[in-house]
Protein backbone atom coordinates (compact mmCIF):
# COMPACT_ATOMS: atom_id res chain seq x y z
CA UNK A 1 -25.00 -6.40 -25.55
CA UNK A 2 -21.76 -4.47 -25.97
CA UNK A 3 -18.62 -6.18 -24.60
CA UNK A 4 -14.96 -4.73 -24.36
CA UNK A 5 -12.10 -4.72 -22.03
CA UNK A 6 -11.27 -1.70 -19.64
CA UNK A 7 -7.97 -1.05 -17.19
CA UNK A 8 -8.54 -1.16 -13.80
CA UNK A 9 -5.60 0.21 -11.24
CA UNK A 10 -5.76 -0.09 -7.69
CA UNK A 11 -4.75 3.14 -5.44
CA UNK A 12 -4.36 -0.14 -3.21
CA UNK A 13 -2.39 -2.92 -3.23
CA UNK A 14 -2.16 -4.22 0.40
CA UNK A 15 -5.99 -3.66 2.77
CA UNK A 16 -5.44 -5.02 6.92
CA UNK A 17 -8.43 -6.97 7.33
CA UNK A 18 -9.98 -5.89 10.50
CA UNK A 19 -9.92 -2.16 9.29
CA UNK A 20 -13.61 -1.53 8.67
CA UNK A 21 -14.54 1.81 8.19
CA UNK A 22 -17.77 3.58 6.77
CA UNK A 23 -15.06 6.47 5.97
CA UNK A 24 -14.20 7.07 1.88
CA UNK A 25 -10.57 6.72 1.76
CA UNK A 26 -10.15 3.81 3.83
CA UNK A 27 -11.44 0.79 2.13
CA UNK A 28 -10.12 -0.63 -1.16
CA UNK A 29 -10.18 2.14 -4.55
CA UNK A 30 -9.04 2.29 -7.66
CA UNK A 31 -9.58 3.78 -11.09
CA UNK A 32 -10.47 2.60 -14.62
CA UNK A 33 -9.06 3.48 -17.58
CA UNK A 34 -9.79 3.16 -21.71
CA UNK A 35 -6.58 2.42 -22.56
CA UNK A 36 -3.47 0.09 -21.35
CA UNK A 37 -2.10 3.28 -21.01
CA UNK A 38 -3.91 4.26 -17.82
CA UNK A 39 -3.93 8.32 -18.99
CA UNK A 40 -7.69 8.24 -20.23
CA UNK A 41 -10.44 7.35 -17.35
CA UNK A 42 -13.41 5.85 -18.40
CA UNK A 43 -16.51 8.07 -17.16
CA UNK A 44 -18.77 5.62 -15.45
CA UNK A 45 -21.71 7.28 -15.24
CA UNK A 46 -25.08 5.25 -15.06
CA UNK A 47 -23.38 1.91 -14.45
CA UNK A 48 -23.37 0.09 -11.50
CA UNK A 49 -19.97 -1.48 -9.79
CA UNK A 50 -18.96 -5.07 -8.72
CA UNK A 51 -15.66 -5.99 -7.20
CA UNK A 52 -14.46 -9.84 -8.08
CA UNK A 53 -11.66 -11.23 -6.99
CA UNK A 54 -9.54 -13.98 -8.13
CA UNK A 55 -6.77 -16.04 -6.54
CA UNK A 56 -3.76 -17.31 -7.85
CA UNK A 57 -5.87 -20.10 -9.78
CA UNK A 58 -7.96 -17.74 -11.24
CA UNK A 59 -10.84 -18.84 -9.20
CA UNK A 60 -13.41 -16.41 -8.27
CA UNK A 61 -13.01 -16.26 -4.29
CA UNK A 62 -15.31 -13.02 -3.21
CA UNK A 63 -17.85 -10.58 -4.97
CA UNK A 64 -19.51 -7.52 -3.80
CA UNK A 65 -21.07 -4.16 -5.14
CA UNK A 66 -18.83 -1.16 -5.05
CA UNK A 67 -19.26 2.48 -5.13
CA UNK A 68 -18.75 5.32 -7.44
CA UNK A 69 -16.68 8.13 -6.13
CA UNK A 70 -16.56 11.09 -9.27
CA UNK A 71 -18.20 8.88 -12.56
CA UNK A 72 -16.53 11.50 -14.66
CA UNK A 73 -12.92 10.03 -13.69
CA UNK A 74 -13.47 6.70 -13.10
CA UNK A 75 -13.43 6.66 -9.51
CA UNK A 76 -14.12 3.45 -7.15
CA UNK A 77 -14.32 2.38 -3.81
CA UNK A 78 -15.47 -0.71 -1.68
CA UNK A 79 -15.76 -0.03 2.08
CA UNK A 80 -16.09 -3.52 2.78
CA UNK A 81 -18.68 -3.91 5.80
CA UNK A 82 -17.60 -5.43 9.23
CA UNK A 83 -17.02 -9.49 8.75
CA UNK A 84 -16.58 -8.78 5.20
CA UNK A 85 -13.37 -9.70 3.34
CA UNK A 86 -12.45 -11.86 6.45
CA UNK A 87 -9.24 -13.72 4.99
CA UNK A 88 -6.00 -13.77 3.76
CA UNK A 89 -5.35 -13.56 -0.29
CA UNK A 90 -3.46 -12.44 -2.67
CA UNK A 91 -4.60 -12.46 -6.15
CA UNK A 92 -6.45 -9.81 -8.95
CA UNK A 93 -9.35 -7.84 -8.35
CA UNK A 94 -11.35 -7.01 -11.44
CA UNK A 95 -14.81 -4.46 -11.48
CA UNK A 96 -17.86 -5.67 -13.36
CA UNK A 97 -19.71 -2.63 -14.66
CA UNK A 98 -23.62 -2.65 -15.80
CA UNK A 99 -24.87 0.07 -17.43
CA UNK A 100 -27.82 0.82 -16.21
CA UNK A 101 -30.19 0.12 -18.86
CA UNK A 102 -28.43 -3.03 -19.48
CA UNK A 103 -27.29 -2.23 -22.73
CA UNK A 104 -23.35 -2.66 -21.62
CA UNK A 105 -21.40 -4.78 -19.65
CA UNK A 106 -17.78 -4.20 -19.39
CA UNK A 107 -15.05 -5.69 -17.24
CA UNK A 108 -11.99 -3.55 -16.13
CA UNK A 109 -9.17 -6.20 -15.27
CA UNK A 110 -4.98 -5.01 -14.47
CA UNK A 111 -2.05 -5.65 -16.69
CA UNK A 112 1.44 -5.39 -15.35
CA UNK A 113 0.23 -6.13 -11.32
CA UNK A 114 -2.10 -2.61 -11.52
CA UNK A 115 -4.81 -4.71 -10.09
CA UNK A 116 -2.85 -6.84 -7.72
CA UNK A 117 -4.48 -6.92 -3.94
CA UNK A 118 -3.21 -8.60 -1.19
CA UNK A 119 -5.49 -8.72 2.21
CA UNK A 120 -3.30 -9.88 5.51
């Protein structure tokens, strides 16, 4: 199995828990990247997506599957479902990608607070 580091940035940093939406745009998003960069996005196509976040203590505090918005840009999303992400934190957010025939699994983490979340 093939393992190596990816970039993730959030388009969010701050999601009101309470707002649950089934809308795209509204929940929490972000895009991944090949490089520290963040100018080349990593086309996701055929894996599947898992949001994990970690607190301050680097302790694993919530996972869920996300969605792909356009796989050729690196697009995310988690519309987190109502009574989901029900607490306060602030901490990282990394995505766990599968490829589908299980042949890679690749984590996109932040550098320099790009993956920084905060739910109030």
């Amino acid at each position: 199995m093939l393992l190596m580091a990816l970039i993730n940035e959030l388009d969010t940093e701050k999601w009101i828990k309470g707002n649950y939406t089934a809308s795209t745009g509204n929940g929490i998003s972000g895009t991944i990247y090949t490089e520290e960069k963040m100018v080349n996005a990593k086309d996701i196509t055929g894996y599947t997506l898992k949001i994990r976040l970690y607190d301050q203590n680097n302790q694993e505090v919530f996972s869920d599957d996300a969605d792909i918005l356009i796989a050729a840009s690196g697009t995310w999303e988690y519309l987190p479902a109502l009574g989901k992400l029900n607490f306060t934190f602030i901490g990282e957010l990394e995505v766990e990608l599968l490829k589908s025939d299980s042949t890679e699994e690749l984590t996109a983490y932040g550098i320099n607070g790009s993956s920084k979340l905060r739910i109030q």
